[in-house]
N, C-alpha and C. Protein backbone atom coordinates (compact mmCIF):
# COMPACT_ATOMS: atom_id res chain seq x y z
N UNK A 1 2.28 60.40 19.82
CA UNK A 1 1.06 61.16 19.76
C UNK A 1 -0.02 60.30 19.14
N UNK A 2 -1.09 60.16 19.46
CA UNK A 2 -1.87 58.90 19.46
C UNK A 2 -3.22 60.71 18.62
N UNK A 3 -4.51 60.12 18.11
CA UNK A 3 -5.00 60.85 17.60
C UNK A 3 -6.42 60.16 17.46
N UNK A 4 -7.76 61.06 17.75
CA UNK A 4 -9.09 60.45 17.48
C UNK A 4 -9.45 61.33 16.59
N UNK A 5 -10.35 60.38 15.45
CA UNK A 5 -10.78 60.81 14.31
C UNK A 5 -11.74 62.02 14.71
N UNK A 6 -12.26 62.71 16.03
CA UNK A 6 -12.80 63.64 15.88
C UNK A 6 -11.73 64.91 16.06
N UNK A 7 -10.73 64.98 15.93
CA UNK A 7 -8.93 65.92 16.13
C UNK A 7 -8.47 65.90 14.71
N UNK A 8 -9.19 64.50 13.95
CA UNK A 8 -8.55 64.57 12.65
C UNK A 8 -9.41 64.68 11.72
N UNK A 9 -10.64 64.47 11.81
CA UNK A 9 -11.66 64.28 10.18
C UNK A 9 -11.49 65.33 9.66
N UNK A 10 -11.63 66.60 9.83
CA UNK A 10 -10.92 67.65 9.11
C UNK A 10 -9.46 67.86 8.71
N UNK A 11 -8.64 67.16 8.04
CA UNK A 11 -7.30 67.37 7.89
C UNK A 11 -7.08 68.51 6.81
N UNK A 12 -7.80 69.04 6.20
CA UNK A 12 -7.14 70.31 5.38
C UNK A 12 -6.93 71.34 6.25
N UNK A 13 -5.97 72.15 5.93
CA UNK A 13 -5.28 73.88 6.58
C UNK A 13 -6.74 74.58 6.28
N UNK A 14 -7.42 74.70 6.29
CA UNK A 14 -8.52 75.43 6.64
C UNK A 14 -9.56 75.15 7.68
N UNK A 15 -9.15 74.09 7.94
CA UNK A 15 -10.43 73.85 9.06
C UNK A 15 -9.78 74.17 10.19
N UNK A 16 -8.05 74.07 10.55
CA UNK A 16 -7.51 74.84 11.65
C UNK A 16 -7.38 73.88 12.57
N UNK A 17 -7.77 72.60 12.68
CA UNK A 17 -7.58 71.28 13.39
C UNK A 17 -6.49 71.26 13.41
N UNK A 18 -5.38 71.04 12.10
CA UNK A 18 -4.27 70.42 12.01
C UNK A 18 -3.21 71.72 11.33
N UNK A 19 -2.39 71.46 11.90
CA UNK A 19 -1.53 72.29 11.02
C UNK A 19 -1.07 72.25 9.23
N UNK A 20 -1.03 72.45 8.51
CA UNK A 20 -0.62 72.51 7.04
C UNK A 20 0.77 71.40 7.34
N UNK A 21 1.62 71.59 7.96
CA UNK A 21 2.82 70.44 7.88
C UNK A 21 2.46 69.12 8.66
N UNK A 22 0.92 69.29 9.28
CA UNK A 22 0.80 67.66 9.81
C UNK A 22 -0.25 67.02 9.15
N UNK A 23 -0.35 67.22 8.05
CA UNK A 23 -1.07 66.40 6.90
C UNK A 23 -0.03 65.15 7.05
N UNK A 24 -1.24 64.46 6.35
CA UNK A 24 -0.56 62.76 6.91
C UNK A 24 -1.57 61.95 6.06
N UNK A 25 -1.07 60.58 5.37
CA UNK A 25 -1.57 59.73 4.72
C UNK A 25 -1.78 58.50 5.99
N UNK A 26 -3.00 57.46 5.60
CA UNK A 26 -2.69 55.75 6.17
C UNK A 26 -2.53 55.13 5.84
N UNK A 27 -1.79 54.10 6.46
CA UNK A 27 -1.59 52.85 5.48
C UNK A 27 -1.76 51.60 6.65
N UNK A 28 -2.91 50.85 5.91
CA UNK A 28 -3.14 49.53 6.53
C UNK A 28 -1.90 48.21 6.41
N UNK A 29 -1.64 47.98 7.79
CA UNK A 29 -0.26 47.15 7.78
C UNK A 29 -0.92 45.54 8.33
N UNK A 30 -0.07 44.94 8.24
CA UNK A 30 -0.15 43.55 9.52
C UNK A 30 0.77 42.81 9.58
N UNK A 31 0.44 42.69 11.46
CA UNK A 31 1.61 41.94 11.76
C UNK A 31 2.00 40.64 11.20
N UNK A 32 3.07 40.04 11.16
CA UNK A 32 3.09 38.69 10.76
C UNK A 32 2.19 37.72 11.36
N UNK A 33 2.00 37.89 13.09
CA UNK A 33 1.19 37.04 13.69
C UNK A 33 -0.40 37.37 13.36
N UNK A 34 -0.48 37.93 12.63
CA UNK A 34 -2.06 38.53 12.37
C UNK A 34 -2.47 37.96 10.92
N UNK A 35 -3.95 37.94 11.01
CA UNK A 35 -4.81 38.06 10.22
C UNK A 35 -5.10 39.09 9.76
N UNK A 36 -5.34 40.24 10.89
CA UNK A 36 -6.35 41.47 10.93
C UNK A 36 -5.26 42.36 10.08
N UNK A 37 -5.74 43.54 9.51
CA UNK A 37 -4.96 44.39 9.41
C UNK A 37 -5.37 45.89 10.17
N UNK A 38 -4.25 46.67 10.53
CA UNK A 38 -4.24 47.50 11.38
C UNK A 38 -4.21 48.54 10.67
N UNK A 39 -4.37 50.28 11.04
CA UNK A 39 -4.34 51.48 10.46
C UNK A 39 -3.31 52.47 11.23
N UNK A 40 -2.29 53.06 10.53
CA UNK A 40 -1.30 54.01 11.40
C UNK A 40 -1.35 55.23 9.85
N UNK A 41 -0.93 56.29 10.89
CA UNK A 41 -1.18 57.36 10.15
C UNK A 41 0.63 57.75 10.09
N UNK A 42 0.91 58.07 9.23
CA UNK A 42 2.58 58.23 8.38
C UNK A 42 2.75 59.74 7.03
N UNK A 43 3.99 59.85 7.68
CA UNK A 43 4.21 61.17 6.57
C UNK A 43 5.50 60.25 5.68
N UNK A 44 5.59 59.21 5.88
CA UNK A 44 7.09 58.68 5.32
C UNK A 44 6.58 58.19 3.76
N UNK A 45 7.22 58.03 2.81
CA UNK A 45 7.50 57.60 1.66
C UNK A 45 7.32 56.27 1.81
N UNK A 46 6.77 55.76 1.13
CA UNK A 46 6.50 53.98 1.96
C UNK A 46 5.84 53.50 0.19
N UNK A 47 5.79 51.94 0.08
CA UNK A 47 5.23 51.45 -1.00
C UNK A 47 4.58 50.09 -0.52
N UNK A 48 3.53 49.71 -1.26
CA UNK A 48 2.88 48.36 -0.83
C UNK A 48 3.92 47.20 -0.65
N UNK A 49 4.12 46.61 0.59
CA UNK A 49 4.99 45.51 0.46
C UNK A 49 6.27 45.94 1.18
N UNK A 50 6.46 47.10 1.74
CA UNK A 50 7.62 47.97 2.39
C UNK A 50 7.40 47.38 3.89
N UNK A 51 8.56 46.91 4.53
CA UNK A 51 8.24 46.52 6.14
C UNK A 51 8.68 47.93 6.75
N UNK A 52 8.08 48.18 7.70
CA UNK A 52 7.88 49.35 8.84
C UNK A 52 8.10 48.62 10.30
N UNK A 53 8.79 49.78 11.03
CA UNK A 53 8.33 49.35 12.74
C UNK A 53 6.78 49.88 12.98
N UNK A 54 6.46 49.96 14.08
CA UNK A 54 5.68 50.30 14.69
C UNK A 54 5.83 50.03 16.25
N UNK A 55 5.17 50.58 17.01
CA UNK A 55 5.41 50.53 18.76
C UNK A 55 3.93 50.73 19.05
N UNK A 56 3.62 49.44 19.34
CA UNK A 56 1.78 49.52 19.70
C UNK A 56 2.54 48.62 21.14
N UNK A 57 1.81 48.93 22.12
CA UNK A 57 1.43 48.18 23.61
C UNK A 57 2.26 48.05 24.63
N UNK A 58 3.74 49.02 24.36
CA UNK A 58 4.71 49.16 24.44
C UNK A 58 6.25 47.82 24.05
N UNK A 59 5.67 47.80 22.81
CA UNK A 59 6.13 46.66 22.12
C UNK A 59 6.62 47.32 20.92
N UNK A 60 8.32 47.24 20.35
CA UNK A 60 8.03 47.46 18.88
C UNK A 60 8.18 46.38 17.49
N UNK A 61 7.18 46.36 16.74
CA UNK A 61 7.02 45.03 15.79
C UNK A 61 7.23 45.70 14.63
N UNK A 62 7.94 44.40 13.44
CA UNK A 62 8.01 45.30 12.20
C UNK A 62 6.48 44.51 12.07
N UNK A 63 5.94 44.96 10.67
CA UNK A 63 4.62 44.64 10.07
C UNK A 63 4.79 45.16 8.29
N UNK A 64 3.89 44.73 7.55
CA UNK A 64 3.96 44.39 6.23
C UNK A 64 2.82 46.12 5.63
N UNK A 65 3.30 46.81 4.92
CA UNK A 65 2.24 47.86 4.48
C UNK A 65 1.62 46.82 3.13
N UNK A 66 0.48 47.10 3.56
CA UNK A 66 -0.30 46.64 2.56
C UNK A 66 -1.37 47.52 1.93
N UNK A 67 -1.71 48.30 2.37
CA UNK A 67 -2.82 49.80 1.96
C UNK A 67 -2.20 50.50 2.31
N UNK A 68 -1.51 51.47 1.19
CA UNK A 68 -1.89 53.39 0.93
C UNK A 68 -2.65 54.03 0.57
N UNK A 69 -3.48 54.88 2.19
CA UNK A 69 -4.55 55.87 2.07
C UNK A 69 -4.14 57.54 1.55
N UNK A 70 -3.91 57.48 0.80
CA UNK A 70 -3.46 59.44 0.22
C UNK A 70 -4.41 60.08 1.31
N UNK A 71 -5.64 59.95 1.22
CA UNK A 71 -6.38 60.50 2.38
C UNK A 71 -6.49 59.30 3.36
N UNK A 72 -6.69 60.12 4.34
CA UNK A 72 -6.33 58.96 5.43
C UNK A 72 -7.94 58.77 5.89
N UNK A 73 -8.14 57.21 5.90
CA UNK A 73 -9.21 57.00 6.21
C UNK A 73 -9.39 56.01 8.05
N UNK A 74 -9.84 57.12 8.57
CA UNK A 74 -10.10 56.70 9.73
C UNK A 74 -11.65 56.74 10.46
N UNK A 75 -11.88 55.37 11.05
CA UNK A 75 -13.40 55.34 11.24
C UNK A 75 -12.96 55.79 12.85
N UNK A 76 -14.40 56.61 13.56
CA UNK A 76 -14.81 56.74 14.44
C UNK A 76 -14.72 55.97 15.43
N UNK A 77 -14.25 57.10 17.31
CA UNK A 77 -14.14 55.68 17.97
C UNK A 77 -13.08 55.18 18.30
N UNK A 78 -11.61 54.79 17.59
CA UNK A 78 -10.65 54.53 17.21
C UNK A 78 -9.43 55.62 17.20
N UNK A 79 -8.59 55.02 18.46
CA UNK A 79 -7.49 55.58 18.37
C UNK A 79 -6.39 55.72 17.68
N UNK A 80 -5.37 56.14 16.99
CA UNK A 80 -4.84 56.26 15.99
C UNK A 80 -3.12 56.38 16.23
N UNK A 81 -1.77 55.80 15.77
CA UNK A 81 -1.16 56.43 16.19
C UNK A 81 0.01 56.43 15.27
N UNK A 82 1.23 56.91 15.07
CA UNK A 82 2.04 57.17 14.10
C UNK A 82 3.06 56.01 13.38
N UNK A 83 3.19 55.56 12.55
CA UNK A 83 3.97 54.24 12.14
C UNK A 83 5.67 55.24 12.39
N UNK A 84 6.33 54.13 13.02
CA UNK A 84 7.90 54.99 13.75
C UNK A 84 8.34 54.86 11.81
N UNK A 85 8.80 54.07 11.49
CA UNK A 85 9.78 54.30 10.76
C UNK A 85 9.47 53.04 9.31
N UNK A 86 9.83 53.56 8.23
CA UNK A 86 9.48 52.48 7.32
C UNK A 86 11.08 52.38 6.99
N UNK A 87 11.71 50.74 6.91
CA UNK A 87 12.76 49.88 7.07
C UNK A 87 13.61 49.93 5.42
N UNK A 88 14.46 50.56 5.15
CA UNK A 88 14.96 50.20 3.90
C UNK A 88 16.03 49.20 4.06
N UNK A 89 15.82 48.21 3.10
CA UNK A 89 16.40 46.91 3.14
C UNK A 89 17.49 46.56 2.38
N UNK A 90 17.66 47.81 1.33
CA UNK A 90 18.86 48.21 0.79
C UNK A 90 19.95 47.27 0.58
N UNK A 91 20.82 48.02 1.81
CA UNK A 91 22.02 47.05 2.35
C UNK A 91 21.86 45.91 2.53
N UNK A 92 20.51 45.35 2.97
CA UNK A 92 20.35 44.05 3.11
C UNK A 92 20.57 43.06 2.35
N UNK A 93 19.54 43.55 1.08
CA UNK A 93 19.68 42.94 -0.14
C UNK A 93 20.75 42.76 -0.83
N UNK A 94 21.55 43.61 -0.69
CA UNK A 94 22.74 43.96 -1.32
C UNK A 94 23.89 42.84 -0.61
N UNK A 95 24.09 42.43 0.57
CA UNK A 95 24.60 41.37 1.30
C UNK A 95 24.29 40.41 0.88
N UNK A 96 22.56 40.05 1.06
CA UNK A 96 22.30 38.39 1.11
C UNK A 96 22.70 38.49 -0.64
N UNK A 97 22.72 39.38 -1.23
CA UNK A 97 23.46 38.91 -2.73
C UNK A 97 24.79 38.56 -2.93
N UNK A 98 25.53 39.07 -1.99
CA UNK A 98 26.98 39.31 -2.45
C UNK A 98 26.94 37.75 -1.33
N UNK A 99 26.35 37.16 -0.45
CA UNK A 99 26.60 36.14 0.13
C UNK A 99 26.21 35.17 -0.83
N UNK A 100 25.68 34.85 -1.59
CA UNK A 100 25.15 34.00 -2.80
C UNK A 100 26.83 33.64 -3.34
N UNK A 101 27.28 34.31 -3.51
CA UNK A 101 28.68 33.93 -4.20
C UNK A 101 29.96 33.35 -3.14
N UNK A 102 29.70 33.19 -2.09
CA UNK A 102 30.17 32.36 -0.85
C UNK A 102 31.09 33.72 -0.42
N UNK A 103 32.16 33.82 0.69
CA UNK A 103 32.93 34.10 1.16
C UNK A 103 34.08 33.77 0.68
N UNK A 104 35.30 34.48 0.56
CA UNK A 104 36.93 34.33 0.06
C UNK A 104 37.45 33.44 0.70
N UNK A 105 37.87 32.59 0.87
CA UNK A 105 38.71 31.78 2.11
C UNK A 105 39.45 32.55 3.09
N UNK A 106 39.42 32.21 4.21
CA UNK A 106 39.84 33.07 5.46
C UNK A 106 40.80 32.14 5.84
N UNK A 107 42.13 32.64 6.33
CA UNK A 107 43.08 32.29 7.18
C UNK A 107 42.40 32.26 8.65
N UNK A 108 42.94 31.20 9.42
CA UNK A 108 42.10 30.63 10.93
C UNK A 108 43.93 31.91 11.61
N UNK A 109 43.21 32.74 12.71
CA UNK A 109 44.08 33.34 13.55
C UNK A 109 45.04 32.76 14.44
């Protein structure tokens, strides 16, 4: 669902635009191959420095959050569309640590 700031500049439950459960924050991301930074509108729990997917051009890229908008600031003009998923790295971290201490020796099959 893609969104123009004239569907959204009113986001409070009173103006009747949006529903009360599709309140939504932005957060300015960028791709690795970028300079620019981009704007997606997100209900997820996310922190500066958190990698996210996204699916812009029918492409999906992770990208870097770098701005959290509590209110979401979107200029005019500009299409808008939902960040898929922000990436917990968890497990990840938790591996490339436990790989720091090498592997047990393995018997060859």
């Amino acid at each position: 669902m893609k969104a123009r700031l004239d569907q959204v500049e009113c986001y409070s439950s009173h103006c009747g635009l949006i529903e009360p459960e599709m309140i939504f924050k932005t957060v300015g991301v960028k791709y690795k191959t970028s300079s620019m930074m981009y704007t997606f509108m997100t209900n997820e729990e996310c922190e500066i420095g958190d990698k996210a997917v996204v699916f812009t051009n029918g492409n999906w890229n992770v990208v870097t959050i770098l701005e959290i908008h509590d209110k979401p600031q979107l200029n005019d003009g500009h299409n808008y569309t939902w960040l898929v998923q922000v990436i917990d790295i968890t497990d990840y971290d938790k591996h490339i640590a436990e790989d720091a201490y090498g592997y047990p020796e393995c018997e060859r099959l």
